[in-house]
N, C-alpha and C. Protein backbone atom coordinates (compact mmCIF):
# COMPACT_ATOMS: atom_id res chain seq x y z
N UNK A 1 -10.35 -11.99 0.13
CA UNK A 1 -9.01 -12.52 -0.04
C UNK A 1 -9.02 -13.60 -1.11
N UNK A 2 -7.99 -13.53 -1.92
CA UNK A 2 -7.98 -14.45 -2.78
C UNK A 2 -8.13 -15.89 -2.73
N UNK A 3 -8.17 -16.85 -3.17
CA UNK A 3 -7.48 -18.20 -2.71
C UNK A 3 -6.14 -18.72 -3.54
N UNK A 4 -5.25 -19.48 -2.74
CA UNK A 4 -4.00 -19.83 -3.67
C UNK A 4 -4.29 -21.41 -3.83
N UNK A 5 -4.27 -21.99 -5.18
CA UNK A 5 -4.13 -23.34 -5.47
C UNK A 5 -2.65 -23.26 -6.48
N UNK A 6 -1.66 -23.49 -6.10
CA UNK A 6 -0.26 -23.65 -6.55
C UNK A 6 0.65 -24.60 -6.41
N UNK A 7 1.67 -25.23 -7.38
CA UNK A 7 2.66 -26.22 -7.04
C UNK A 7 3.88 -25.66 -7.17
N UNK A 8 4.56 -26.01 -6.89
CA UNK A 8 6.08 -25.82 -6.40
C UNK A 8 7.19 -26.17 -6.15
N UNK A 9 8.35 -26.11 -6.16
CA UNK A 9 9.31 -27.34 -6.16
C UNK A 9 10.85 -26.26 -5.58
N UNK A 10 11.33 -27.13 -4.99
CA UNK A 10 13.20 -26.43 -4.64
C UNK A 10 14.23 -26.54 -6.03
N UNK A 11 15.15 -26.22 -6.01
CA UNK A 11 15.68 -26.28 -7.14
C UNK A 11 16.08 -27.19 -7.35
N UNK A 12 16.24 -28.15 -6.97
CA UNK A 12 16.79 -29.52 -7.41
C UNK A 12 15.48 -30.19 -7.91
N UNK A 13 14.41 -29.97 -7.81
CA UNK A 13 13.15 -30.67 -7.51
C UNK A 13 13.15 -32.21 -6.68
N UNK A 14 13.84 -32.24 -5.71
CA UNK A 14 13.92 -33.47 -4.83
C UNK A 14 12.28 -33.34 -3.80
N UNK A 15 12.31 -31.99 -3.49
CA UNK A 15 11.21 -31.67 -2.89
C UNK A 15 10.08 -30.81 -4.03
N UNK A 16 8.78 -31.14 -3.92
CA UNK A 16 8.07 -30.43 -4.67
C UNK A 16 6.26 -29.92 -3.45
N UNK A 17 5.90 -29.37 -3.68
CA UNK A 17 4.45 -28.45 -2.67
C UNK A 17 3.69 -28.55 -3.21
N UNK A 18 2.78 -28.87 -2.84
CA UNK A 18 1.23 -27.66 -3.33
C UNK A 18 0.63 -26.69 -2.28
N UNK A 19 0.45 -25.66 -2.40
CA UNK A 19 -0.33 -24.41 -2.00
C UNK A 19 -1.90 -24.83 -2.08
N UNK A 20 -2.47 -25.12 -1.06
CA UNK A 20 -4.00 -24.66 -1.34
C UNK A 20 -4.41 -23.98 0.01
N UNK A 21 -4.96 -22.32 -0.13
CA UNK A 21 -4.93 -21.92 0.90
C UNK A 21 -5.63 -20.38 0.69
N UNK A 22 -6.09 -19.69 1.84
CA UNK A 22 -6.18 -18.38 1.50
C UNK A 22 -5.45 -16.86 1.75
N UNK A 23 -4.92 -16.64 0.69
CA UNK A 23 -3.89 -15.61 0.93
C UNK A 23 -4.26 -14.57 1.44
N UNK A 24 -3.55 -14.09 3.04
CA UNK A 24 -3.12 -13.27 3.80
C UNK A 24 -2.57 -11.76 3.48
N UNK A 25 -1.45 -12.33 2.30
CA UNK A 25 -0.65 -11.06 1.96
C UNK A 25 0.15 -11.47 0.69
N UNK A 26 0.65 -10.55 0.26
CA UNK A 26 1.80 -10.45 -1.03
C UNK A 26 2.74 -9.14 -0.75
N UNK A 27 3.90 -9.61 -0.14
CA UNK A 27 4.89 -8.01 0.24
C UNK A 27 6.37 -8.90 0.18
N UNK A 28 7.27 -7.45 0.16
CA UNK A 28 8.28 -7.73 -0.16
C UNK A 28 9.11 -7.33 1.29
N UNK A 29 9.21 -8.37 2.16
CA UNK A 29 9.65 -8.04 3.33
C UNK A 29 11.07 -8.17 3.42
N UNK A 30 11.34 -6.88 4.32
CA UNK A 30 12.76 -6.83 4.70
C UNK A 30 13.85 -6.69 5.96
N UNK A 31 12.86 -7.38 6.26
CA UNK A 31 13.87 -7.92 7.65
C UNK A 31 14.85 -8.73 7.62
N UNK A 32 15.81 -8.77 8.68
CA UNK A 32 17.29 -9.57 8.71
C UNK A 32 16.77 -11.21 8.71
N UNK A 33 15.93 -11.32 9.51
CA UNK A 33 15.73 -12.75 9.33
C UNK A 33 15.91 -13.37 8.40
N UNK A 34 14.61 -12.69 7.10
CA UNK A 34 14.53 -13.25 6.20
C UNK A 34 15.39 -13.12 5.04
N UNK A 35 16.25 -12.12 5.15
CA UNK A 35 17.02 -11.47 3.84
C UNK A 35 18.72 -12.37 4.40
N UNK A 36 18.91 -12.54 5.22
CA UNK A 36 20.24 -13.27 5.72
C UNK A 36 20.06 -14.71 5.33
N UNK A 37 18.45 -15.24 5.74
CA UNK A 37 17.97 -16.72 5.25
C UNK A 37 18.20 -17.06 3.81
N UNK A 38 17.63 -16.07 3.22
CA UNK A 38 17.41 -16.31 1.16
C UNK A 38 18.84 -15.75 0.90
N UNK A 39 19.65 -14.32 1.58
CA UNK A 39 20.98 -14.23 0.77
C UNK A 39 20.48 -12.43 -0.02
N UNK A 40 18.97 -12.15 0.10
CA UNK A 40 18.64 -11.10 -0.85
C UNK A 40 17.82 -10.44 -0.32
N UNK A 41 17.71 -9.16 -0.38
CA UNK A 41 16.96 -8.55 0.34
C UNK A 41 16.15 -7.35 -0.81
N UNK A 42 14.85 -7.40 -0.65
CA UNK A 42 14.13 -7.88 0.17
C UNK A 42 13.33 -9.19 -0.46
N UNK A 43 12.60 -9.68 0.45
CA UNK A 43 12.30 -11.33 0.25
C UNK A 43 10.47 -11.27 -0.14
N UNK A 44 10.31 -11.50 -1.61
CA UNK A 44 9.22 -11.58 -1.87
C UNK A 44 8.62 -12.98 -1.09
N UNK A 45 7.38 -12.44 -0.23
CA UNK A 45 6.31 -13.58 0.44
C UNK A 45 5.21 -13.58 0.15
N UNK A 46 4.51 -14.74 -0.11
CA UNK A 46 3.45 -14.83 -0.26
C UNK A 46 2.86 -15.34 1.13
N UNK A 47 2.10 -14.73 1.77
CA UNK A 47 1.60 -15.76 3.45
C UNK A 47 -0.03 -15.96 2.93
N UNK A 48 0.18 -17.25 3.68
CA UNK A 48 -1.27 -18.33 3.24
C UNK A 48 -1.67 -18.31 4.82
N UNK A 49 -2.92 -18.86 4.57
CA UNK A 49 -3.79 -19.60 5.69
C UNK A 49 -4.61 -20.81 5.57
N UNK A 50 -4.57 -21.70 6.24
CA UNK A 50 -4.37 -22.13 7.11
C UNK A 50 -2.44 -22.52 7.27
N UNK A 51 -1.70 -22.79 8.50
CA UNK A 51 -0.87 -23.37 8.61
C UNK A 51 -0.48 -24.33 7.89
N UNK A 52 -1.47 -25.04 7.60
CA UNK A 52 -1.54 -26.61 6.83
C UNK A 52 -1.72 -26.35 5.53
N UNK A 53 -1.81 -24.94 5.04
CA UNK A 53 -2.20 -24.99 3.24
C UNK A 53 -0.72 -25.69 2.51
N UNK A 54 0.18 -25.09 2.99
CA UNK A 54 1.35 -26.37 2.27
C UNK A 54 1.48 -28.00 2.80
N UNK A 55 1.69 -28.63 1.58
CA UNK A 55 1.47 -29.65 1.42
C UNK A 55 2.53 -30.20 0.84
N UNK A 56 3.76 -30.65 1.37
CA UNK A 56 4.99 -31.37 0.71
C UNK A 56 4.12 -32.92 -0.23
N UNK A 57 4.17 -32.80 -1.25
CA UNK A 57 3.66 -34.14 -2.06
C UNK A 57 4.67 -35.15 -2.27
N UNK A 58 6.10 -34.24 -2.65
CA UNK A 58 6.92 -35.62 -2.63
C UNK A 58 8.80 -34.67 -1.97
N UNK A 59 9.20 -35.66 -1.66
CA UNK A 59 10.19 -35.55 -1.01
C UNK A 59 10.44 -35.13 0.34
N UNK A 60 9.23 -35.40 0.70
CA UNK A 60 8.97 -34.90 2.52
C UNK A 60 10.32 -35.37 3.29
N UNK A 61 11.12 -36.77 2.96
CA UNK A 61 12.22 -36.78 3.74
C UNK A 61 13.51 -35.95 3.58
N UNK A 62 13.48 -34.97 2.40
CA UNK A 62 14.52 -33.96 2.12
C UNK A 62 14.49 -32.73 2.79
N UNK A 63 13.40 -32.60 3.48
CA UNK A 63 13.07 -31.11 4.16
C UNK A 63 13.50 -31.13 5.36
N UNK A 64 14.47 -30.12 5.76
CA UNK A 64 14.61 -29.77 7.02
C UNK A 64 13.67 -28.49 7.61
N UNK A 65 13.73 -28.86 8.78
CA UNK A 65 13.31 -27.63 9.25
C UNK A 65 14.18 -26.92 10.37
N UNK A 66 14.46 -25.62 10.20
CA UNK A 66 15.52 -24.94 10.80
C UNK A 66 15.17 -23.98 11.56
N UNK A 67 15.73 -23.41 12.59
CA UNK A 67 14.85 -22.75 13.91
C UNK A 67 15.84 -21.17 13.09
N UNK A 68 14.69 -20.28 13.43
CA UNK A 68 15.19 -18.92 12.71
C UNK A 68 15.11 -18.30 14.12
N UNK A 69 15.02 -16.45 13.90
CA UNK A 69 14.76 -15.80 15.07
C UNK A 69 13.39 -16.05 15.74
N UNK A 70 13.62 -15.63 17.02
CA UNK A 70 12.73 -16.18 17.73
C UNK A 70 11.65 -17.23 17.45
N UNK A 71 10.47 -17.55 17.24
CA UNK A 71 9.79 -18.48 16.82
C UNK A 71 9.77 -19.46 15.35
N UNK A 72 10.55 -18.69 14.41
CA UNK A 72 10.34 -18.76 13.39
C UNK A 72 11.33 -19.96 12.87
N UNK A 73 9.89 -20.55 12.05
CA UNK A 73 11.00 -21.64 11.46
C UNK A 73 11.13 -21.72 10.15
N UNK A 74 12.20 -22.37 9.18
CA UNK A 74 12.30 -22.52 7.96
C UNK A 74 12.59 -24.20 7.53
N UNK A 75 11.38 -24.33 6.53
CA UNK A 75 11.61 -25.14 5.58
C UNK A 75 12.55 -25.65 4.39
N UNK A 76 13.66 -26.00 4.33
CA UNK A 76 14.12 -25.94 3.33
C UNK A 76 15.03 -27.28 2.67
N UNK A 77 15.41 -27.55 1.77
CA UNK A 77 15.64 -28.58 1.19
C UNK A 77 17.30 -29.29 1.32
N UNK A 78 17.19 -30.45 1.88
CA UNK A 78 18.61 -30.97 2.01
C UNK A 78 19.56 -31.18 1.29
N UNK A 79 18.98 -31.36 0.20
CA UNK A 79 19.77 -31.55 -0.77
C UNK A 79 20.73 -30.26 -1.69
N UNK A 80 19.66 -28.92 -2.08
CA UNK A 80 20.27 -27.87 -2.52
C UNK A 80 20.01 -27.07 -2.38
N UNK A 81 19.63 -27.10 -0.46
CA UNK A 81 19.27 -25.81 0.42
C UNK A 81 18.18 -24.63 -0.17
N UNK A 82 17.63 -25.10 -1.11
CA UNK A 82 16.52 -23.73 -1.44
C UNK A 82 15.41 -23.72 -0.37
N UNK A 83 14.65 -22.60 -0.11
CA UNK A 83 14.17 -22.55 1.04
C UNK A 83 12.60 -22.92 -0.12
N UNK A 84 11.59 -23.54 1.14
CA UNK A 84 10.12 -24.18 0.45
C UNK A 84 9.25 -23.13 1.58
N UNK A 85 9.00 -22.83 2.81
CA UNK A 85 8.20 -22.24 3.53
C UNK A 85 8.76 -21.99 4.43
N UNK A 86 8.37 -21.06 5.39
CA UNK A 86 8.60 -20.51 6.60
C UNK A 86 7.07 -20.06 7.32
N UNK A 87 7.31 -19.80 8.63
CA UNK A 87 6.10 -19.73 9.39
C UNK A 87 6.68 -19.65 10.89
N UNK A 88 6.09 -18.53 11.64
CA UNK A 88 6.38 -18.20 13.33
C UNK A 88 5.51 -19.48 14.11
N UNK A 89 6.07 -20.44 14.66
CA UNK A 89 5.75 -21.27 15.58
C UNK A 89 4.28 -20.96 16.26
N UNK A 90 3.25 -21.53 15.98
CA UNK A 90 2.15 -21.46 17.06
C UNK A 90 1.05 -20.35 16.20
N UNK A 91 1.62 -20.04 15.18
CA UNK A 91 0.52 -18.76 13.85
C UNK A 91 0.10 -19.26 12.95
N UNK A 92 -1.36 -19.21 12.48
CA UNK A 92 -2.09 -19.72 11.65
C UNK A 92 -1.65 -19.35 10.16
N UNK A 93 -0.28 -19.16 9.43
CA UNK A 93 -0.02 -18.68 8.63
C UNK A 93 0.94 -19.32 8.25
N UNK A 94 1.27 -19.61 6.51
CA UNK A 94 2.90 -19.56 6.34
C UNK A 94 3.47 -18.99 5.28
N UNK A 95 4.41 -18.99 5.19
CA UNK A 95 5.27 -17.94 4.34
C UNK A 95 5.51 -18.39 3.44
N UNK A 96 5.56 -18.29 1.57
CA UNK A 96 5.86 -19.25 0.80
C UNK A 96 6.75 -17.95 0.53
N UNK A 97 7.31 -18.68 -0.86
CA UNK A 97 8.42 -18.14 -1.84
C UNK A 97 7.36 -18.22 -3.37
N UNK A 98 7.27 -17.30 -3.86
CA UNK A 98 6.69 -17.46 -5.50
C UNK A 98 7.95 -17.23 -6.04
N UNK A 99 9.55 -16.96 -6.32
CA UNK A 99 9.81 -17.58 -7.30
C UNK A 99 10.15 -19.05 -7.10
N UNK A 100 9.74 -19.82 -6.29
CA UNK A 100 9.70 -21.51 -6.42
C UNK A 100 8.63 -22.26 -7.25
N UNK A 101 7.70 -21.22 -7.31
CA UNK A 101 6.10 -21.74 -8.14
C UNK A 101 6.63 -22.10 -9.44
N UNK A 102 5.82 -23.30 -9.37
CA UNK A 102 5.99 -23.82 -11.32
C UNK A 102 4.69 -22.78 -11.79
N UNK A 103 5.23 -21.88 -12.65
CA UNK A 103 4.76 -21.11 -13.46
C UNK A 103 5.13 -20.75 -14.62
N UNK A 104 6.10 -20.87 -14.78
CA UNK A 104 7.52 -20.85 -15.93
C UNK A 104 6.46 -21.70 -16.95
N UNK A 105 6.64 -21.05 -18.21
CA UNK A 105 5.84 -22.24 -19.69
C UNK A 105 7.82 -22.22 -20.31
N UNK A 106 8.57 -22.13 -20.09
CA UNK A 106 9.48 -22.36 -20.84
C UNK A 106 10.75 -20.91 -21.01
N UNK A 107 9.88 -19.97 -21.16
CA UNK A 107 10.61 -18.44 -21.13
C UNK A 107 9.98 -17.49 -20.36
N UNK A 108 8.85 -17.75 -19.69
CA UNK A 108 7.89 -16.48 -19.43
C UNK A 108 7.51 -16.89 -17.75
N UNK A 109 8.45 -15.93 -16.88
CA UNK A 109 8.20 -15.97 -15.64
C UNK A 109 7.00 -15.45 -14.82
N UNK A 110 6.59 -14.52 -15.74
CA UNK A 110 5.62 -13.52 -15.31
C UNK A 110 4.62 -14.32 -13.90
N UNK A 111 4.51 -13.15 -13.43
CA UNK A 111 3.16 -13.80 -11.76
C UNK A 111 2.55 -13.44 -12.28
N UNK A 112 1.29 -14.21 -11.88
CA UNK A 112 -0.09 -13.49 -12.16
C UNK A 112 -0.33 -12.29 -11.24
N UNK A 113 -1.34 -11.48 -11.38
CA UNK A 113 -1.27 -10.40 -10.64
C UNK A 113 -1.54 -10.40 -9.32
N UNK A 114 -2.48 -11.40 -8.92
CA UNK A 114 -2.88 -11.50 -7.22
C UNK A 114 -1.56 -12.12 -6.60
N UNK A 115 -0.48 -12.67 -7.21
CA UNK A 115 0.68 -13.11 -6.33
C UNK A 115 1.66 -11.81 -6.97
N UNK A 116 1.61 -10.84 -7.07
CA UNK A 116 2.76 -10.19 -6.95
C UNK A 116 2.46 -9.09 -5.77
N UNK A 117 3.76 -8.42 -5.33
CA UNK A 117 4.08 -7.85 -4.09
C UNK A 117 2.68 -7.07 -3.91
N UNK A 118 2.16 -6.47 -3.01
CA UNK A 118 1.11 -5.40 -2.64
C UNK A 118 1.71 -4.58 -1.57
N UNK A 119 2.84 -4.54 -0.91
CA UNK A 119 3.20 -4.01 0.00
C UNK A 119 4.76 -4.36 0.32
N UNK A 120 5.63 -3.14 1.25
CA UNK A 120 7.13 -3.68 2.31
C UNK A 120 6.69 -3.71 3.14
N UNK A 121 6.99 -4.49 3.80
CA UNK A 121 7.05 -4.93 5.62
C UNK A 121 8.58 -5.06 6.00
N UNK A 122 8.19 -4.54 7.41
CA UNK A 122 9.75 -4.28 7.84
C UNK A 122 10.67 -3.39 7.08
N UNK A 123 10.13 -2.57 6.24
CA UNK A 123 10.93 -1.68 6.05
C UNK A 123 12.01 -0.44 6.73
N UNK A 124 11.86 -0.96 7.82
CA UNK A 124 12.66 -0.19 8.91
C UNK A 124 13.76 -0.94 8.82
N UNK A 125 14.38 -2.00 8.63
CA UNK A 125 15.39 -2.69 8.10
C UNK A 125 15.92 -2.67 6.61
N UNK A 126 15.38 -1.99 5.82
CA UNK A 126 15.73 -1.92 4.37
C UNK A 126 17.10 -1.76 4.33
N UNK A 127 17.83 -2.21 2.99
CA UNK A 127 19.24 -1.95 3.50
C UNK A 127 19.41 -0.78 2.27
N UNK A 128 18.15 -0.51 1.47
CA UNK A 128 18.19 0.72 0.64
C UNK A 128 16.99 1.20 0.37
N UNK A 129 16.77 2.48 -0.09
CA UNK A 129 14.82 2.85 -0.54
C UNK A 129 14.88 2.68 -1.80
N UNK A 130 13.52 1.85 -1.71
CA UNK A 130 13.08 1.76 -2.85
C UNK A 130 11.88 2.77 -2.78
N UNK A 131 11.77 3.50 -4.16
CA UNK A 131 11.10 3.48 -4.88
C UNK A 131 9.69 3.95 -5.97
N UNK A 132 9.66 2.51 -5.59
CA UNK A 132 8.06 1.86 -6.13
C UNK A 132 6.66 2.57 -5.55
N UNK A 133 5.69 2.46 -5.87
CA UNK A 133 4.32 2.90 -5.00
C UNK A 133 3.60 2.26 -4.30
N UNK A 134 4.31 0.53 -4.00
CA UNK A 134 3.85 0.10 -3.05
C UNK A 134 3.52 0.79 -1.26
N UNK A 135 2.90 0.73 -0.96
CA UNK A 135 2.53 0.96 0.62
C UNK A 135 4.01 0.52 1.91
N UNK A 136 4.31 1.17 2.15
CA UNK A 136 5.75 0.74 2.65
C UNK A 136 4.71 0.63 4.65
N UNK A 137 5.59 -0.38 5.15
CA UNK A 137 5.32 0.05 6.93
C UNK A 137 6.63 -0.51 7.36
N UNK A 138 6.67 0.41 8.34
CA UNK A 138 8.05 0.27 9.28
C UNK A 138 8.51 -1.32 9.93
N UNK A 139 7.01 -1.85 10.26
CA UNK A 139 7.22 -3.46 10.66
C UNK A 139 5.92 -4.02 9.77
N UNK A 140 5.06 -4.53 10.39
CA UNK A 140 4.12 -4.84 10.28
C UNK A 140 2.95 -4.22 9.76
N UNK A 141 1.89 -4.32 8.69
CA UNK A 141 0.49 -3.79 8.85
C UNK A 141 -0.38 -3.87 10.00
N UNK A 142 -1.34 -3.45 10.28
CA UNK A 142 -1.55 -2.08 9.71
C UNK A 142 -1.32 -0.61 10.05
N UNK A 143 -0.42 -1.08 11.38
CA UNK A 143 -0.16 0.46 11.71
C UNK A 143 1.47 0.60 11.24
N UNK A 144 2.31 1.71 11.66
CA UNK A 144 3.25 1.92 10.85
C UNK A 144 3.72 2.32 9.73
N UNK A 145 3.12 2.48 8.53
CA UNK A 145 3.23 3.18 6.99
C UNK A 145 4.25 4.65 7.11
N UNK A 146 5.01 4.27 6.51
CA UNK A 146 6.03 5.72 6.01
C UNK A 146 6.37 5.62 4.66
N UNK A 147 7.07 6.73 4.31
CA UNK A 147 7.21 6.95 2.69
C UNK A 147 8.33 6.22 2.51
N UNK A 148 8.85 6.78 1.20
CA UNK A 148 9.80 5.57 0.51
C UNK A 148 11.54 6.18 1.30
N UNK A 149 11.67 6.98 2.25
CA UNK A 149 13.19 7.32 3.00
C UNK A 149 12.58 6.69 4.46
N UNK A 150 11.69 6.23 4.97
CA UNK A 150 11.28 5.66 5.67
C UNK A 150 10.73 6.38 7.08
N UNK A 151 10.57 7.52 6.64
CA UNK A 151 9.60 8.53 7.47
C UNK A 151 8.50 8.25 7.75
N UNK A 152 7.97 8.37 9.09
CA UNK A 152 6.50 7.76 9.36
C UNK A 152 5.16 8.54 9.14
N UNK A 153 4.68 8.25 8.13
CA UNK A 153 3.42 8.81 7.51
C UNK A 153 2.38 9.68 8.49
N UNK A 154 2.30 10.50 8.15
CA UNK A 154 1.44 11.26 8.71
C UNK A 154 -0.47 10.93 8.64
């Protein structure tokens, strides 16, 4: 697994992160939770490990934290509501956002390649098919995988 050392910021930059941690996953999940939370579906995540790999550096008093479905909570900024992390209550994991990463040189958004998508999750909620040749699963890895109309793989 890779490791992530990354900084980050909400759009206002009132709040800004650092990432140091070892990445879990890179998928473009599409569940209601998260696609009703951001507004877009589906919701590119990056999930880290340990719990503690984010690190608010400055503006820790701008962050709320907001109770989602069932366990799940969200991080996000008081001032101009962009979301900073998410993470299920009591799981060694959390959920970032890469387009919040300072990566930008001025015109050029591009991810590097170990942070872009590798997979859908929750694609049993899609609100359309994509696609792409990513690895699709109905909820979760690793069981579940169906094709891109959301048929369960043989």
């Amino acid at each position: 697994m890779a490791e992530v050392d990354q900084t980050g910021s909400c759009l206002c930059e009132a709040v800004k992160f650092h990432i140091k941690g070892t990445k879990v996953m890179s998928g473009l999940c599409h569940c209601k939770a998260c696609c009703r939370k951001i507004g877009m579906t589906p919701v590119h995540l990056l999930v880290v490990k340990p719990n503690d790999a984010v690190t608010i550096t400055e503006g820790k008093e701008k962050v709320k934290i907001v109770d989602g479905y069932g366990k799940m909570k969200h991080h996000i900024c008081r001032e101009c509501g962009s979301p900073i992390m998410q993470y299920p209550e009591g799981r060694p994991i959390a959920a970032t956002y890469p387009t919040s990463y300072h990566i930008a040189d001025g015109k050029n958004c591009t991810l590097p390649k170990e942070y872009l998508p590798e997979i859908h999750l929750n694609y049993e909620n899609r609100q359309y098919d994509s696609t792409d040749n990513l690895p699709k699963f109905l909820v979760f890895p690793p069981g579940g995988k169906c094709d891109n109309q959301g048929n369960p793989a043989e």
